[in-house]
Protein backbone atom coordinates (compact mmCIF):
# COMPACT_ATOMS: atom_id res chain seq x y z
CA UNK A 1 -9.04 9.17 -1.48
CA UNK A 2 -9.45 12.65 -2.25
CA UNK A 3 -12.86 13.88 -2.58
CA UNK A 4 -14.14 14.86 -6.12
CA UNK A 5 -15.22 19.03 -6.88
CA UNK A 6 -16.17 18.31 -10.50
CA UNK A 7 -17.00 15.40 -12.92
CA UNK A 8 -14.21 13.38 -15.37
CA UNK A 9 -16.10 13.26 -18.32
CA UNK A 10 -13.05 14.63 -20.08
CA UNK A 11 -11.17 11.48 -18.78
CA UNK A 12 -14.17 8.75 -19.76
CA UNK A 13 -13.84 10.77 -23.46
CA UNK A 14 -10.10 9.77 -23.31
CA UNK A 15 -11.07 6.10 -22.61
CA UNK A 16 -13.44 6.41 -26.00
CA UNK A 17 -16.88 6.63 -24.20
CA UNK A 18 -19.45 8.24 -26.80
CA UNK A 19 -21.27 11.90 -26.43
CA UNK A 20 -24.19 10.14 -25.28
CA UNK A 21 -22.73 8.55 -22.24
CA UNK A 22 -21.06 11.46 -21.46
CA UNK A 23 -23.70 13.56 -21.24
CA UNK A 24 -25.78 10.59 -19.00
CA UNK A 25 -22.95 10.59 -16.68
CA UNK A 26 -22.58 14.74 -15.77
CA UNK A 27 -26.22 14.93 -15.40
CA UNK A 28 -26.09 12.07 -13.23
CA UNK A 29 -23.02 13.07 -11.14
CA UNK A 30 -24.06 16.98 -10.81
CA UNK A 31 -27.85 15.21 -9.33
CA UNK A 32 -25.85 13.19 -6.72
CA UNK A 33 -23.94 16.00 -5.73
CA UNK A 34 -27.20 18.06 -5.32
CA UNK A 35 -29.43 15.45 -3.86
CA UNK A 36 -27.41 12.14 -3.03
CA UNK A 37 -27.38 8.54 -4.71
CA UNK A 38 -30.01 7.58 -2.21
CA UNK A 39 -32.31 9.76 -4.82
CA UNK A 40 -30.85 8.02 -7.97
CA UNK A 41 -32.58 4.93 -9.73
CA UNK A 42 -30.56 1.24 -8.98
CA UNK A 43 -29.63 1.62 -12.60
CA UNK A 44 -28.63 4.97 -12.54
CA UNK A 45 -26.15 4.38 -9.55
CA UNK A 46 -25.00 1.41 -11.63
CA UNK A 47 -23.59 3.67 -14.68
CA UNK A 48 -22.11 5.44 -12.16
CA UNK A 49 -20.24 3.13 -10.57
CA UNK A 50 -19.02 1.85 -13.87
CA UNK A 51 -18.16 4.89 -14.66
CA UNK A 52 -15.92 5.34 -12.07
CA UNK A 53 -14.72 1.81 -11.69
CA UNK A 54 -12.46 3.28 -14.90
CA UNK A 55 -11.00 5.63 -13.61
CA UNK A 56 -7.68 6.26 -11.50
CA UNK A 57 -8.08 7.71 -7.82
CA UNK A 58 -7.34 11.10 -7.47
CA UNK A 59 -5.28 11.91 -4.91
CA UNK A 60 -5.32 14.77 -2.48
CA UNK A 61 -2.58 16.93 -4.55
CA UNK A 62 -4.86 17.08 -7.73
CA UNK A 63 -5.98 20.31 -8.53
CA UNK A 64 -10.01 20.42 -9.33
CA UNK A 65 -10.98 21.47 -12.84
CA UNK A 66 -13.73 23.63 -13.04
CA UNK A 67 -16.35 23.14 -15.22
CA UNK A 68 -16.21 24.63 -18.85
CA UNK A 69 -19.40 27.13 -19.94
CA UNK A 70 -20.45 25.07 -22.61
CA UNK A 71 -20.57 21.69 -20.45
CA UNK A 72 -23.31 23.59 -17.84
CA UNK A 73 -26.89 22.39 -18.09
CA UNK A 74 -28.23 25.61 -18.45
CA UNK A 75 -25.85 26.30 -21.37
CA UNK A 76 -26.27 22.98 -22.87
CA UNK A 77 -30.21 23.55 -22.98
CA UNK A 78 -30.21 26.57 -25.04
CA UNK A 79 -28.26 25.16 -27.28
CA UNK A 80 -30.13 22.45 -27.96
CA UNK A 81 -33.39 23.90 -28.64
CA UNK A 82 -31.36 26.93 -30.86
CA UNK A 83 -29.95 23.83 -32.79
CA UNK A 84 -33.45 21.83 -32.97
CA UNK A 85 -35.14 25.66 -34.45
CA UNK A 86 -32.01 25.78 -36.82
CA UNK A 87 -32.23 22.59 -38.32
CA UNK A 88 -36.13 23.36 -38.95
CA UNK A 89 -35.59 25.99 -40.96
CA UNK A 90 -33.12 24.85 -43.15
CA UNK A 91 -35.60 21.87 -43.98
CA UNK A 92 -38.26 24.50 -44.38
CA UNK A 93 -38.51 26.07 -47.77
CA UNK A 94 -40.39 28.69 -46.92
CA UNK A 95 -38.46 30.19 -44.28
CA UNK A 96 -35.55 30.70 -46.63
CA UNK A 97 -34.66 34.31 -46.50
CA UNK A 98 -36.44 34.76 -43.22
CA UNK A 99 -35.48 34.34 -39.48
CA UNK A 100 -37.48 33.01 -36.69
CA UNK A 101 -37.51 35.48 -33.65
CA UNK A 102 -37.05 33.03 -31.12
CA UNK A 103 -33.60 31.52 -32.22
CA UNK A 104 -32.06 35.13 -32.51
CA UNK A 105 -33.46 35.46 -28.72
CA UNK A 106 -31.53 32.21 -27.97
CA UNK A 107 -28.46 33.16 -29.43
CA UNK A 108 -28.33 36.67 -28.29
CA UNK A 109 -28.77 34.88 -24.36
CA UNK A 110 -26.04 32.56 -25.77
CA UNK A 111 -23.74 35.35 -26.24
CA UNK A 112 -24.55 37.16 -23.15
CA UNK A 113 -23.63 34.05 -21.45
CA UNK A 114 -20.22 33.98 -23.19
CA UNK A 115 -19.95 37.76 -22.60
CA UNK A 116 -20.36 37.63 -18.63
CA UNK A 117 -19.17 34.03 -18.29
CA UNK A 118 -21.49 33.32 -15.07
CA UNK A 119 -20.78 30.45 -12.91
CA UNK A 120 -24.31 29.51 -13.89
CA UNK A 121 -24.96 27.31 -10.95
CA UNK A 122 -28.66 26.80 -8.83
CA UNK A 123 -28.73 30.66 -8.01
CA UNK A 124 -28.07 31.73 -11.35
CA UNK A 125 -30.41 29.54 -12.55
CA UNK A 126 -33.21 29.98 -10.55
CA UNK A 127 -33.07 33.44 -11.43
CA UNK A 128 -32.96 32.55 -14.88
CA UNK A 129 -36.76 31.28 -15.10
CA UNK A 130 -37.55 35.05 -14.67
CA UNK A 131 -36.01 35.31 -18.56
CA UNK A 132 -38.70 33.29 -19.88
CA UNK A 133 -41.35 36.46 -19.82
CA UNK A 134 -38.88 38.50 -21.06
CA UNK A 135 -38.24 36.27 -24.28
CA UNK A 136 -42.32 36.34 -24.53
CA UNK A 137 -42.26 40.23 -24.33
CA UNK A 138 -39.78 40.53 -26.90
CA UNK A 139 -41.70 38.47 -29.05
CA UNK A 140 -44.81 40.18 -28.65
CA UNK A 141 -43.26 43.75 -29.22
CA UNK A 142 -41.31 42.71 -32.45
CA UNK A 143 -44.31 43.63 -34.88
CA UNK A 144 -45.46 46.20 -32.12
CA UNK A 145 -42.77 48.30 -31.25
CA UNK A 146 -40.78 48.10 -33.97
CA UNK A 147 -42.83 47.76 -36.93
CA UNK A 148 -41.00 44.66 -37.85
CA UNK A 149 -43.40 42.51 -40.53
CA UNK A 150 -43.65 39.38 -39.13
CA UNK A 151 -44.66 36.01 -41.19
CA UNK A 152 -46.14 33.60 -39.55
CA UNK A 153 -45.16 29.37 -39.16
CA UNK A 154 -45.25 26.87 -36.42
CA UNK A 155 -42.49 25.18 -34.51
CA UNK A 156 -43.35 22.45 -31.67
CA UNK A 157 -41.32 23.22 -28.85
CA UNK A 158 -43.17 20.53 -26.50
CA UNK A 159 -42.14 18.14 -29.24
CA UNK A 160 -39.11 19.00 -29.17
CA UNK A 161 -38.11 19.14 -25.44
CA UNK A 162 -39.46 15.88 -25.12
CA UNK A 163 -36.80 14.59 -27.63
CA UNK A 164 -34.78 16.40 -25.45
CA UNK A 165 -35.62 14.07 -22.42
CA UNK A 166 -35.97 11.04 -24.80
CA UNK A 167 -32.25 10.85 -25.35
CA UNK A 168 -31.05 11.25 -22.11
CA UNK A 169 -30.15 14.85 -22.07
CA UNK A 170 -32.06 16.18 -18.45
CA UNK A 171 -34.93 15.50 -17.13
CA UNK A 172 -34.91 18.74 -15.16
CA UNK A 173 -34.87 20.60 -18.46
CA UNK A 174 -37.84 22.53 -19.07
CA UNK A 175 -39.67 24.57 -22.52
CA UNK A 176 -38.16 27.94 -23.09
CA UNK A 177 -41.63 29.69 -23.52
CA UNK A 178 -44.11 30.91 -20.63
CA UNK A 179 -45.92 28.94 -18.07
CA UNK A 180 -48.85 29.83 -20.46
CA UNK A 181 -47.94 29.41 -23.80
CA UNK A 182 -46.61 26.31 -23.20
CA UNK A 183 -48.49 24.71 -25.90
CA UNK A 184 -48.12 27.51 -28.19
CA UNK A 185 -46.25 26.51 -31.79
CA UNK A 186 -46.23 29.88 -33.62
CA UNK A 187 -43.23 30.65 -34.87
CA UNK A 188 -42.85 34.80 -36.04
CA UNK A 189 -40.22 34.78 -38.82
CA UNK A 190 -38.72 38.33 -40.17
CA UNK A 191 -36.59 39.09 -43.94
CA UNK A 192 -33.21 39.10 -42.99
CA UNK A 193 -33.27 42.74 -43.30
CA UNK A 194 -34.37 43.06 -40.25
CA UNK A 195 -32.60 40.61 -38.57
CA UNK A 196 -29.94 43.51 -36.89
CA UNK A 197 -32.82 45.98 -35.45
CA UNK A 198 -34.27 43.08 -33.46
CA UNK A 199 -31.27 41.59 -32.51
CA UNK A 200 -29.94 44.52 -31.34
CA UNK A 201 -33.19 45.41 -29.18
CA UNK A 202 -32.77 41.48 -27.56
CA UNK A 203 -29.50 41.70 -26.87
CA UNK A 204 -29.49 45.24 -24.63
CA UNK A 205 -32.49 43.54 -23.01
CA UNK A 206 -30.78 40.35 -22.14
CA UNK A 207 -26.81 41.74 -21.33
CA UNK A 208 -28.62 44.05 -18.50
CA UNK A 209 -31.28 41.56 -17.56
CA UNK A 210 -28.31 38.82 -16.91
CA UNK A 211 -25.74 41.39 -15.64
CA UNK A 212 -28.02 42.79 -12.88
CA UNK A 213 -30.36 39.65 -12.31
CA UNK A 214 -27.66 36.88 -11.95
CA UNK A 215 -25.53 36.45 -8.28
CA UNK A 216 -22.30 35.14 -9.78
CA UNK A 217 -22.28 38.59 -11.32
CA UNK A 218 -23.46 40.63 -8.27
CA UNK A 219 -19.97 42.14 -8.19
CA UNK A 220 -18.74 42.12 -11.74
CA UNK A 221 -17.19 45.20 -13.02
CA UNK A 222 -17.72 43.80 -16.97
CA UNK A 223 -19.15 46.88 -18.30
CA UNK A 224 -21.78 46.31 -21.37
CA UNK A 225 -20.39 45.95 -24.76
CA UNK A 226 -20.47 48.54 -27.21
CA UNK A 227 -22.61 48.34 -30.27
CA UNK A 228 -19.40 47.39 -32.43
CA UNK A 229 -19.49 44.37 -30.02
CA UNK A 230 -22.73 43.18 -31.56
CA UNK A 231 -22.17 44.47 -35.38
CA UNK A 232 -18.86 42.85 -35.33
CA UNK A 233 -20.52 39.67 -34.10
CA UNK A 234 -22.78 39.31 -36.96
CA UNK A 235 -22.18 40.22 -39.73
């Protein structure tokens, strides 16, 4: 039988598994690929023999599918924390009107993603952890730099990677801020009015920091967008 390059959770979606298995089963099949089944809990190497136990052998003249952006961990765990800070202030009263600075940071890395379209695999990932100071500085410099008023509320973002982890997303996920504000919960909102001065700040800062940072890009010729890129983008 043919060896596998990439997972079939596209084919267990066919056969009516739900999002939640789904997701169990890539994390679980990109970790044996990394580190072996010999690493993997009994009942972890159970699921995935179930999992394939549906499936049809491939043979050797099937052509390998590579993985889709949004389906990459890395992807996948922005996402999830700029949907968690979403969802919080839309239940928040008092943030309507405003815009926490952190999930404009998280969407502008979002689209930078998109932009570029790294493979986003270990090396681009590793070099990834060096975004989390930059995020920090950008924070920081908002009210600084740019004489943005800032309002001040909380958000728990150890609460909410642990919900993360609690059902079954990755347990190699980590928190988004710095190794020392990891138990830090403010949360700097700004009046939508000046929403497009700090987004475009965070976005220059990110496009150049992933364009020149990440190896999967080391010899893309991509140049960075124009400013109509980013007005056109959000408005």
């Amino acid at each position: 039988m043919a060896q596998e390059l990439t997972h079939r959770a596209g084919e267990l979606k066919e056969l009516g598994w739900n999002q939640e298995d789904l997701n169990r089963y890539i994390e679980l099949w990109d970790y044996r690929q990394r580190w072996g089944a010999i690493n993997l809990e009994r009942e972890d190497r159970q699921f995935l023999r179930k999992a394939e136990s549906l499936l049809p052998a491939i043979s050797k003249a099937k052509v390998s599918v590579k993985k889709p952006l949004h389906e990459k961990s890395y992807y996948r765990w922005l996402k999830f924390f700029l949907n968690e800070m979403n969802a919080a202030e839309v239940q928040d009263s008092d943030q309507q009107g405003k815009r926490g600075l952190w999930p404009i940071i998280l969407e502008e890395e979002i689209r930078a993603i998109e932009y570029y379209q790294p493979v986003l695999g270990l090396p681009d990932t590793i070099k990834a952890k060096l975004i989390n100071p930059l995020r920090e500085e950008l924070v920081k410099d908002a009210s600084v730099n740019l004489k943005i008023e800032i309002k001040s509320s909380s958000f728990d973002f150890q609460k909410t990677l642990k919900k993360a982890k609690s059902i079954k997303e990755n347990n190699s996920w980590r928190s988004i801020r710095g190794e020392g504000e990891l138990n830090d919960t403010s949360y700097p909102l700004i009046d939508d009015g000046s929403i497009l001065e700090f987004r475009k700040v965070v976005s220059n800062k990110l496009l150049n920091f992933i364009r020149e940072n990440f190896p999967s890009l080391a010899e893309t010729e991509k140049p960075i967008p124009s400013e109509s890129w980013l007005i056109d983008n959000n408005q």
